[in-house]
PDB file of N, CA and C in Angstrom:
ATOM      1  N   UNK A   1     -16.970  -5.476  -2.688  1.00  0.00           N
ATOM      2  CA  UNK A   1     -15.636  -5.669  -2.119  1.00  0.00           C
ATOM      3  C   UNK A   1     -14.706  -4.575  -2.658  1.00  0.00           C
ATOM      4  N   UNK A   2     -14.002  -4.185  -2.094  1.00  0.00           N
ATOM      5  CA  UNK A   2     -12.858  -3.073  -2.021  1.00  0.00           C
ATOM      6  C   UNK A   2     -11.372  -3.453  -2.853  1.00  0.00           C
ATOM      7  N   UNK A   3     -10.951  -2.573  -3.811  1.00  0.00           N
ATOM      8  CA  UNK A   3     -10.001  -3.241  -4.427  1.00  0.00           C
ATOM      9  C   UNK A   3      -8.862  -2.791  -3.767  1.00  0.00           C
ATOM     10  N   UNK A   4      -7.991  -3.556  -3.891  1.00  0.00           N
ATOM     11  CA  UNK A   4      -6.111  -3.615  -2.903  1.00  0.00           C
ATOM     12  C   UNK A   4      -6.058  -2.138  -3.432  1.00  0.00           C
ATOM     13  N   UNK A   5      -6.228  -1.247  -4.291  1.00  0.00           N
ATOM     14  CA  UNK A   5      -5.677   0.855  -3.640  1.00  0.00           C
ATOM     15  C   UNK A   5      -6.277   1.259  -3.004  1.00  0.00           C
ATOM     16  N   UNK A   6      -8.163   0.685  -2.976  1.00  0.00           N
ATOM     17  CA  UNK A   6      -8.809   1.740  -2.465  1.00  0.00           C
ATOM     18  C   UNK A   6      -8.744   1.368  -0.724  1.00  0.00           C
ATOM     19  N   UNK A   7      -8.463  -0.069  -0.651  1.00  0.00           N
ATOM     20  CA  UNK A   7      -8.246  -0.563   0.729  1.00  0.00           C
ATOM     21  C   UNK A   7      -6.564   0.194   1.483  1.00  0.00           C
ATOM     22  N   UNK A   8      -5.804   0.657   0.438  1.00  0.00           N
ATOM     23  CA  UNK A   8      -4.437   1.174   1.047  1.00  0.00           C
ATOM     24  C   UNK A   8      -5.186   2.558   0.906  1.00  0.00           C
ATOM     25  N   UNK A   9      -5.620   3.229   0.484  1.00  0.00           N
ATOM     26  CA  UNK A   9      -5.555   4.481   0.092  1.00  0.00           C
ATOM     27  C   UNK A   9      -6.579   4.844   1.621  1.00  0.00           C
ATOM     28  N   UNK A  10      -7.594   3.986   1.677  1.00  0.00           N
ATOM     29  CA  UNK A  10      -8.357   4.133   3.256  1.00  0.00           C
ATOM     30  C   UNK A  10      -7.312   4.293   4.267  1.00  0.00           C
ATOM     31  N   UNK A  11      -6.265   2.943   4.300  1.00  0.00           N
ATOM     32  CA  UNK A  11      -5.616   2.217   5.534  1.00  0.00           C
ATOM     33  C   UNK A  11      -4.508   3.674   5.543  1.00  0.00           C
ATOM     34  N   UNK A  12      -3.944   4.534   4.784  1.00  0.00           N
ATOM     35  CA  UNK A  12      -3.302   5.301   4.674  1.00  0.00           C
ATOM     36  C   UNK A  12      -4.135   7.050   5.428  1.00  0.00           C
ATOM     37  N   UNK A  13      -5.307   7.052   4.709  1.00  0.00           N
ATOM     38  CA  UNK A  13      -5.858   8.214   5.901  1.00  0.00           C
ATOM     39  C   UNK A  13      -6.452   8.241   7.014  1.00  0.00           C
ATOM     40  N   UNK A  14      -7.018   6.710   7.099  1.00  0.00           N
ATOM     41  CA  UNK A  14      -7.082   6.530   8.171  1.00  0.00           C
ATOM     42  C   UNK A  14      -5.917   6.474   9.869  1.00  0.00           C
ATOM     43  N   UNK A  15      -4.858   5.747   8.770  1.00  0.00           N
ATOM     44  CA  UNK A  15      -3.729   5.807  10.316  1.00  0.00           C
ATOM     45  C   UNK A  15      -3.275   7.324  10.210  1.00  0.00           C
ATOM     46  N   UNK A  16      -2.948   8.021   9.598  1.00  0.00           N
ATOM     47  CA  UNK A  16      -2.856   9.426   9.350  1.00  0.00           C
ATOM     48  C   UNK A  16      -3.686  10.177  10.401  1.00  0.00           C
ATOM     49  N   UNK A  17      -4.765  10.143  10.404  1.00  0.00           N
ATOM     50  CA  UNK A  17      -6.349  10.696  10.946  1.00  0.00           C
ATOM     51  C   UNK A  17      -6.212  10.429  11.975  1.00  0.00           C
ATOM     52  N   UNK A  18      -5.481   9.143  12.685  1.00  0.00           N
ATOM     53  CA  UNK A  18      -5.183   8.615  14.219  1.00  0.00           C
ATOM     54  C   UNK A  18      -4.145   9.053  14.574  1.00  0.00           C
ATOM     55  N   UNK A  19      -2.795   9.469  13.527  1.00  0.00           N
ATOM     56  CA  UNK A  19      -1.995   9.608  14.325  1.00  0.00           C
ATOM     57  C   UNK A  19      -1.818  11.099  14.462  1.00  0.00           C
ATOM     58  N   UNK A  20      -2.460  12.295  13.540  1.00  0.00           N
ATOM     59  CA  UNK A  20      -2.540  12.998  14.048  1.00  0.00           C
ATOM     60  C   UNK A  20      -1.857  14.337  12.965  1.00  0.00           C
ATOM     61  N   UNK A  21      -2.095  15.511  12.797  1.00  0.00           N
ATOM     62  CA  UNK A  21      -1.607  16.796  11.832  1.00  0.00           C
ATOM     63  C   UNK A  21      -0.310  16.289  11.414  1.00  0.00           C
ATOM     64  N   UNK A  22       0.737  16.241  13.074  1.00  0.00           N
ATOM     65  CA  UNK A  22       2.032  16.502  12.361  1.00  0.00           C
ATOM     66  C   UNK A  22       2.962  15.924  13.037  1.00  0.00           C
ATOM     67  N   UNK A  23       2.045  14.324  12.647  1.00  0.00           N
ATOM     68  CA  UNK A  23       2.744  13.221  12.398  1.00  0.00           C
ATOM     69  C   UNK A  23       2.625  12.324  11.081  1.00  0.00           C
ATOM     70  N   UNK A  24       3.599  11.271  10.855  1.00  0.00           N
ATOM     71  CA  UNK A  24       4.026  11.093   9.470  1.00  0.00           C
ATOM     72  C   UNK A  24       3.919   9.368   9.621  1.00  0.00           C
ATOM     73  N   UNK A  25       3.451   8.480   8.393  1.00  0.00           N
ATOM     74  CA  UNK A  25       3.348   7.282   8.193  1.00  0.00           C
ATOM     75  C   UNK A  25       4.279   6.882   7.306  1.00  0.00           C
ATOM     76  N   UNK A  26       4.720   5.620   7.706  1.00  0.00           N
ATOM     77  CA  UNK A  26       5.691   4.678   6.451  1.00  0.00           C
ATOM     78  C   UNK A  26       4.261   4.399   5.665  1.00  0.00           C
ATOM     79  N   UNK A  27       5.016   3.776   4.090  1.00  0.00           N
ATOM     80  CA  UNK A  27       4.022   3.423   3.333  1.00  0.00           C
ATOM     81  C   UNK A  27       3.674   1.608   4.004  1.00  0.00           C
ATOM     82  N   UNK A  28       4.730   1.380   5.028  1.00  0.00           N
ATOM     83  CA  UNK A  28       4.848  -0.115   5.277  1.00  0.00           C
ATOM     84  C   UNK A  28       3.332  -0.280   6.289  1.00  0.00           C
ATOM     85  N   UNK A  29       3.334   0.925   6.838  1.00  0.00           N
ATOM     86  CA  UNK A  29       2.316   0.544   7.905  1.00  0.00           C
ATOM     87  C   UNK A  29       0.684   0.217   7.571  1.00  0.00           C
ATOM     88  N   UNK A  30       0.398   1.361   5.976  1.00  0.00           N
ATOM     89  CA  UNK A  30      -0.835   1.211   5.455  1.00  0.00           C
ATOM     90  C   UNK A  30      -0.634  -0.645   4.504  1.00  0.00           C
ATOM     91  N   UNK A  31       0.214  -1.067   3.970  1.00  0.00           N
ATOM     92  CA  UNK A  31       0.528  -2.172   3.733  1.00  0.00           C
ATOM     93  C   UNK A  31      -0.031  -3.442   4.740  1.00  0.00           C
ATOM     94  N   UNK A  32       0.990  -3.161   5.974  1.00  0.00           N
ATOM     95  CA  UNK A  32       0.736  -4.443   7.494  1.00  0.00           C
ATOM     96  C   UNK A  32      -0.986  -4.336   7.232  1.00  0.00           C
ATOM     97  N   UNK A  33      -1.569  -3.326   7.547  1.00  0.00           N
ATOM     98  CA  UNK A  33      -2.935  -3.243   7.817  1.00  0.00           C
ATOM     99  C   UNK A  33      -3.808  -3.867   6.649  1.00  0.00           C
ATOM    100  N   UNK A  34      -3.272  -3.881   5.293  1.00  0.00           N
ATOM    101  CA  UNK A  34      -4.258  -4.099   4.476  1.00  0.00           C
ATOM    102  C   UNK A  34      -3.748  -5.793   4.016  1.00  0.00           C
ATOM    103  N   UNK A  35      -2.333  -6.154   4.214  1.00  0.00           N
ATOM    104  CA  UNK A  35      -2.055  -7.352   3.721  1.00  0.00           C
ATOM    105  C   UNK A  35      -1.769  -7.947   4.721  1.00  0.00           C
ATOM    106  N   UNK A  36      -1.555  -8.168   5.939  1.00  0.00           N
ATOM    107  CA  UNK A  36      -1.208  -8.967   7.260  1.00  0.00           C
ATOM    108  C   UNK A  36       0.099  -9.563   6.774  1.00  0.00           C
ATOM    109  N   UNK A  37       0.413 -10.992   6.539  1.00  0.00           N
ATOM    110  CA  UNK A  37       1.500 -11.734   6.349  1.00  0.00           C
ATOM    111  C   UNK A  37       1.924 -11.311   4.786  1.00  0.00           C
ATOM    112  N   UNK A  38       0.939 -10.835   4.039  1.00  0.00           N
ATOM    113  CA  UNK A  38       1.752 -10.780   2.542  1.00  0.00           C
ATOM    114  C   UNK A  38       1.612  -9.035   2.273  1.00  0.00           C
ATOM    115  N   UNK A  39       2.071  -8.258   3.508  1.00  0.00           N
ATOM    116  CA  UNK A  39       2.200  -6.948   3.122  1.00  0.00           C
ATOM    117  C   UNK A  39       3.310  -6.861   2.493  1.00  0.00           C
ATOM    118  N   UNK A  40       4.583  -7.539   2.700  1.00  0.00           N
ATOM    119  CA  UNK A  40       5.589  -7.006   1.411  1.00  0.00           C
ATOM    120  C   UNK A  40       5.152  -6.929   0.474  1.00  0.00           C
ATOM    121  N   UNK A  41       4.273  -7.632  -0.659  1.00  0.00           N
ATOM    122  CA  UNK A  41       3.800  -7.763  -1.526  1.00  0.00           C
ATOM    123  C   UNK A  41       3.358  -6.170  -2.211  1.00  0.00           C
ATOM    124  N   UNK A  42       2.880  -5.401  -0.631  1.00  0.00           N
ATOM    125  CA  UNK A  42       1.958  -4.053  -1.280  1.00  0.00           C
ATOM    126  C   UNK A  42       2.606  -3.248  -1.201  1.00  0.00           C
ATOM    127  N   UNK A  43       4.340  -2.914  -0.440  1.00  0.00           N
ATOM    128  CA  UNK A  43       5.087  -1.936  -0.458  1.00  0.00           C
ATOM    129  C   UNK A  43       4.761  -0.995  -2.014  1.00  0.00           C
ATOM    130  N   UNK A  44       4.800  -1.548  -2.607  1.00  0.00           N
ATOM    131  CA  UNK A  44       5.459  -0.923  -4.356  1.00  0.00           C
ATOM    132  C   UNK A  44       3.808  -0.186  -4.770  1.00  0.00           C
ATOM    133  N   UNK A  45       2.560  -1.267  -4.222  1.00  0.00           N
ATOM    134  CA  UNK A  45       1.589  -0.406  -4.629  1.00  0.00           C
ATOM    135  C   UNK A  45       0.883   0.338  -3.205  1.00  0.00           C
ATOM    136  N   UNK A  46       1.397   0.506  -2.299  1.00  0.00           N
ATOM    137  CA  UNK A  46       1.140   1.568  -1.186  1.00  0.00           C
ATOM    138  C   UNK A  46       1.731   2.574  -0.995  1.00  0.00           C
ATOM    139  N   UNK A  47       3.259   2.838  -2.007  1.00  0.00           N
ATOM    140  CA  UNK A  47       3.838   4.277  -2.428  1.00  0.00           C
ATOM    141  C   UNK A  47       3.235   4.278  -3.775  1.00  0.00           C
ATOM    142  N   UNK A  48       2.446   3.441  -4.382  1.00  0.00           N
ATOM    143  CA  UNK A  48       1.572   4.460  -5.450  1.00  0.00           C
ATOM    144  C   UNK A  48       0.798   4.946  -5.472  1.00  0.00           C
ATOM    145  N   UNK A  49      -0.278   4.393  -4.181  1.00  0.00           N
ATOM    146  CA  UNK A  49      -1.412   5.301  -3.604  1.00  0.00           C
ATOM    147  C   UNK A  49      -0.716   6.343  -2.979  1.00  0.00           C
ATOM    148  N   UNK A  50      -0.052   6.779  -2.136  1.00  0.00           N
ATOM    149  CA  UNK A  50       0.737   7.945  -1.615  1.00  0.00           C
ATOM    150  C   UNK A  50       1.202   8.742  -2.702  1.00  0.00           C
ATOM    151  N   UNK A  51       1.581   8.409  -3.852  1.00  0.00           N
ATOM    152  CA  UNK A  51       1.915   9.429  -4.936  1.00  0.00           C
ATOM    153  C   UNK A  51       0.401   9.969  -5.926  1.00  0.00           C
ATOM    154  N   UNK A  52      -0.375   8.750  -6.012  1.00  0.00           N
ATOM    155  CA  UNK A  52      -1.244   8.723  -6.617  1.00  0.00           C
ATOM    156  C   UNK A  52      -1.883  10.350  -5.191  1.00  0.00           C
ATOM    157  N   UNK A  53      -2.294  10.224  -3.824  1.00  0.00           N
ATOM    158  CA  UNK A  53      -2.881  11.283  -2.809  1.00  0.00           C
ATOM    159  C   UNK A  53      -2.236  12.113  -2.767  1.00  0.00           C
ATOM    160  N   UNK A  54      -0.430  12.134  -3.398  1.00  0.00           N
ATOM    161  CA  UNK A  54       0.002  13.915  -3.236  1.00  0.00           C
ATOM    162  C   UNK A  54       0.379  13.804  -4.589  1.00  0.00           C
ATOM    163  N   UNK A  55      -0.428  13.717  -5.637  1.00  0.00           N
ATOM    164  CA  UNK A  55      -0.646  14.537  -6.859  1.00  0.00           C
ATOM    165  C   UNK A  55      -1.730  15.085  -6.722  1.00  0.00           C
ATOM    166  N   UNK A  56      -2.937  14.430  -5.872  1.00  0.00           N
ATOM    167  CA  UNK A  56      -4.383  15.409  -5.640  1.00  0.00           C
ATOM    168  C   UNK A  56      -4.233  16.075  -4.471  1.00  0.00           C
ATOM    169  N   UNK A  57      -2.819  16.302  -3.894  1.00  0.00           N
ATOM    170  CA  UNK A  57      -2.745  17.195  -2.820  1.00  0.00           C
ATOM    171  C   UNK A  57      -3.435  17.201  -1.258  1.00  0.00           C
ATOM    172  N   UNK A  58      -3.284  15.771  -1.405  1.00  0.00           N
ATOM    173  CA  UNK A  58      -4.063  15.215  -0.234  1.00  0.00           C
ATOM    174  C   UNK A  58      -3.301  14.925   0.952  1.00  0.00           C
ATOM    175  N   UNK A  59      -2.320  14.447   0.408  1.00  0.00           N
ATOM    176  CA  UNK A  59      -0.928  14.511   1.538  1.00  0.00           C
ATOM    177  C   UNK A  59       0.684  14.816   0.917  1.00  0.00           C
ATOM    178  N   UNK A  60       1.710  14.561   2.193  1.00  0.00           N
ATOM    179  CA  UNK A  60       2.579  15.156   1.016  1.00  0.00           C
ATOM    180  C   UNK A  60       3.123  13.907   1.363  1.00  0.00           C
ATOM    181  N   UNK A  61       4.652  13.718   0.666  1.00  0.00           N
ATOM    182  CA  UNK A  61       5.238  12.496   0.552  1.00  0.00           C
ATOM    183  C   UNK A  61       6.842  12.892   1.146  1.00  0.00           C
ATOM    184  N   UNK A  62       7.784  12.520   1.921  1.00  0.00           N
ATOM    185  CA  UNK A  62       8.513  13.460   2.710  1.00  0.00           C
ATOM    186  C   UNK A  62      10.077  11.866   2.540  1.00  0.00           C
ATOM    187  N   UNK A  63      11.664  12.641   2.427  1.00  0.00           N
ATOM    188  CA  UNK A  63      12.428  11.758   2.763  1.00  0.00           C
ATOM    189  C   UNK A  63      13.244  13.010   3.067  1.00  0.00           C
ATOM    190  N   UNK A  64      13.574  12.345   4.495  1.00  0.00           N
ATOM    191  CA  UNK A  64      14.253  13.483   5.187  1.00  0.00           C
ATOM    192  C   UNK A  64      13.064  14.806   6.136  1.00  0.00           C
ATOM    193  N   UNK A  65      13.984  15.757   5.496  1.00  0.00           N
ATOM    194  CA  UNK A  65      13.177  16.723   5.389  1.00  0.00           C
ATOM    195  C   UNK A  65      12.606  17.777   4.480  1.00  0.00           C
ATOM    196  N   UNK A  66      12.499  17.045   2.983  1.00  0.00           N
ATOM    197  CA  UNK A  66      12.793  17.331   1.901  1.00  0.00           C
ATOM    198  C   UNK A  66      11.467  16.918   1.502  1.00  0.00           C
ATOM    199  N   UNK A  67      10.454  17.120   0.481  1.00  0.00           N
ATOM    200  CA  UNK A  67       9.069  16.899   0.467  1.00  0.00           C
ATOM    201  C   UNK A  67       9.272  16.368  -1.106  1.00  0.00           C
ATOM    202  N   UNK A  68       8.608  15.079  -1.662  1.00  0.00           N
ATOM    203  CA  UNK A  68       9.314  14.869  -2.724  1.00  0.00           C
ATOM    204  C   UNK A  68       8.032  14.840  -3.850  1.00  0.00           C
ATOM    205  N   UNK A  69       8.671  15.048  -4.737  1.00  0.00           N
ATOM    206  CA  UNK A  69       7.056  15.299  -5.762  1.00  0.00           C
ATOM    207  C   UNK A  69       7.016  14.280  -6.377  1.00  0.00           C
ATOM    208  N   UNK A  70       5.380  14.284  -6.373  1.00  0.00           N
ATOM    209  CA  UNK A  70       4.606  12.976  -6.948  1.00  0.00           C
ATOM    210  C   UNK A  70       5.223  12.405  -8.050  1.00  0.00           C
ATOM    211  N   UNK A  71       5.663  13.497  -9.347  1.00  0.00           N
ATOM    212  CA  UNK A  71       6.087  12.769 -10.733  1.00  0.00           C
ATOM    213  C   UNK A  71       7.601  12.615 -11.141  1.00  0.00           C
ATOM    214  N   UNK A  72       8.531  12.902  -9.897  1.00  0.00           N
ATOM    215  CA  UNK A  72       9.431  11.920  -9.913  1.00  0.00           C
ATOM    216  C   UNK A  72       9.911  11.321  -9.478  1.00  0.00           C
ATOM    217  N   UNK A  73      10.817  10.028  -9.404  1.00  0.00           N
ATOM    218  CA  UNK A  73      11.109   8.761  -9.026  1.00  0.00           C
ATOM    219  C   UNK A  73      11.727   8.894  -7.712  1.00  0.00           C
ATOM    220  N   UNK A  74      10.853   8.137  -6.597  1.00  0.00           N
ATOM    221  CA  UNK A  74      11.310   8.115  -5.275  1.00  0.00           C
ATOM    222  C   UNK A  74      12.415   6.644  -4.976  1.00  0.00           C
ATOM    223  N   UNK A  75      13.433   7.312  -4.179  1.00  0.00           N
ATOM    224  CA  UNK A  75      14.622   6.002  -4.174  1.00  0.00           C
ATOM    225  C   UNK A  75      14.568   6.183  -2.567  1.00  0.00           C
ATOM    226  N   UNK A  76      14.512   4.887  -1.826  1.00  0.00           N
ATOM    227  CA  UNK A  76      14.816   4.545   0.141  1.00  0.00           C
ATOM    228  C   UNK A  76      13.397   4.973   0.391  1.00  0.00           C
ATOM    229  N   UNK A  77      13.459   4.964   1.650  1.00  0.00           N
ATOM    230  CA  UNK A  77      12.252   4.947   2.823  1.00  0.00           C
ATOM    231  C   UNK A  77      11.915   6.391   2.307  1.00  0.00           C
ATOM    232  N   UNK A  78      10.648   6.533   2.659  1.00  0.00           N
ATOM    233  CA  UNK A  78       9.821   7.798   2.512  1.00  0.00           C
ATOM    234  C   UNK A  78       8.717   7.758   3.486  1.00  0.00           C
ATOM    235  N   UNK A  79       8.182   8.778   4.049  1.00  0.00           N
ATOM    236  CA  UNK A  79       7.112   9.050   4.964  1.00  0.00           C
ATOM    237  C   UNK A  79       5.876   9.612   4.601  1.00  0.00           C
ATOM    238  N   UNK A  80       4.388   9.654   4.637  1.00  0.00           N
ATOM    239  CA  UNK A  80       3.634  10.269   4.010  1.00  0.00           C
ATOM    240  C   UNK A  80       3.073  10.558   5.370  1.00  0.00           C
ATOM    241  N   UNK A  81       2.289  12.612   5.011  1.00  0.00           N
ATOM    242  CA  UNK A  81       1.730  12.855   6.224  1.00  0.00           C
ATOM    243  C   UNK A  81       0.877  13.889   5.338  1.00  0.00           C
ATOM    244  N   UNK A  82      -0.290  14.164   6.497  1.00  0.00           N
ATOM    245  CA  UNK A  82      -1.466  15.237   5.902  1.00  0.00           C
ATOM    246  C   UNK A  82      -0.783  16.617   5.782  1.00  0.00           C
ATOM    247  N   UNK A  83      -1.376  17.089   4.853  1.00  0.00           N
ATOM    248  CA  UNK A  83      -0.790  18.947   4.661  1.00  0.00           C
ATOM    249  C   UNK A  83      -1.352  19.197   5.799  1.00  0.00           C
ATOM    250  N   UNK A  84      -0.228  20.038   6.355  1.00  0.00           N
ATOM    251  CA  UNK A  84      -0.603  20.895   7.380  1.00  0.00           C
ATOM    252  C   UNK A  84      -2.018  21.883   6.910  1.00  0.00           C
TER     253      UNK A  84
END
C-alpha cells in the first residue's frame, strides 16, 4: 500500500502529465484525488510534496507570476507546473 506523499506526489504528476507542458495545478486538485471528502486534511501535506518535487527540480512552484523557492515559506494559493 502507498503512503498519503507518495499517493500525492503520483496524483500531482500525473494531473500535470494530463494537463499538459504549460499548464499549472492547485495543490487542492492532487489532494480531491487522493483524499475525496477529507482532502482538506492534505492541503498542508500536498504543498509539501510540491516543495519536497521543486527542490529535486521536478516542477516549479508558481504565485502569480513569480516562481517561488522550495526553502522559503509560501503564504495564499500557489500553482505547481512541469519545467518547461
Amino acid at each position: 500500500m502507498s503512503t498519503v506523499p507518495h499517493r500525492l506526489e503520483q496524483a500531482i504528476l500525473d494531473l500535470l502529465a494530463a494537463r499538459g507542458p504549460a499548464k499549472s495545478i492547485c495543490p487542492s486538485e492532487a489532494a480531491r484525488a487522493v483524499g475525496d471528502d477529507g482532502w482538506r486534511d492534505l492541503m498542508e501535506p500536498a504543498r509539501a510534496v510540491a516543495r519536497e518535487l521543486a527542490a529535486h527540480g521536478r516542477v516549479v512552484v508558481t504565485q502569480g507570476e513569480q516562481v517561488l523557492s522550495p526553502e522559503e515559506e509560501w503564504n495564499g494559493p500557489v500553482r505547481i507546473r512541469l519545467l518547461p
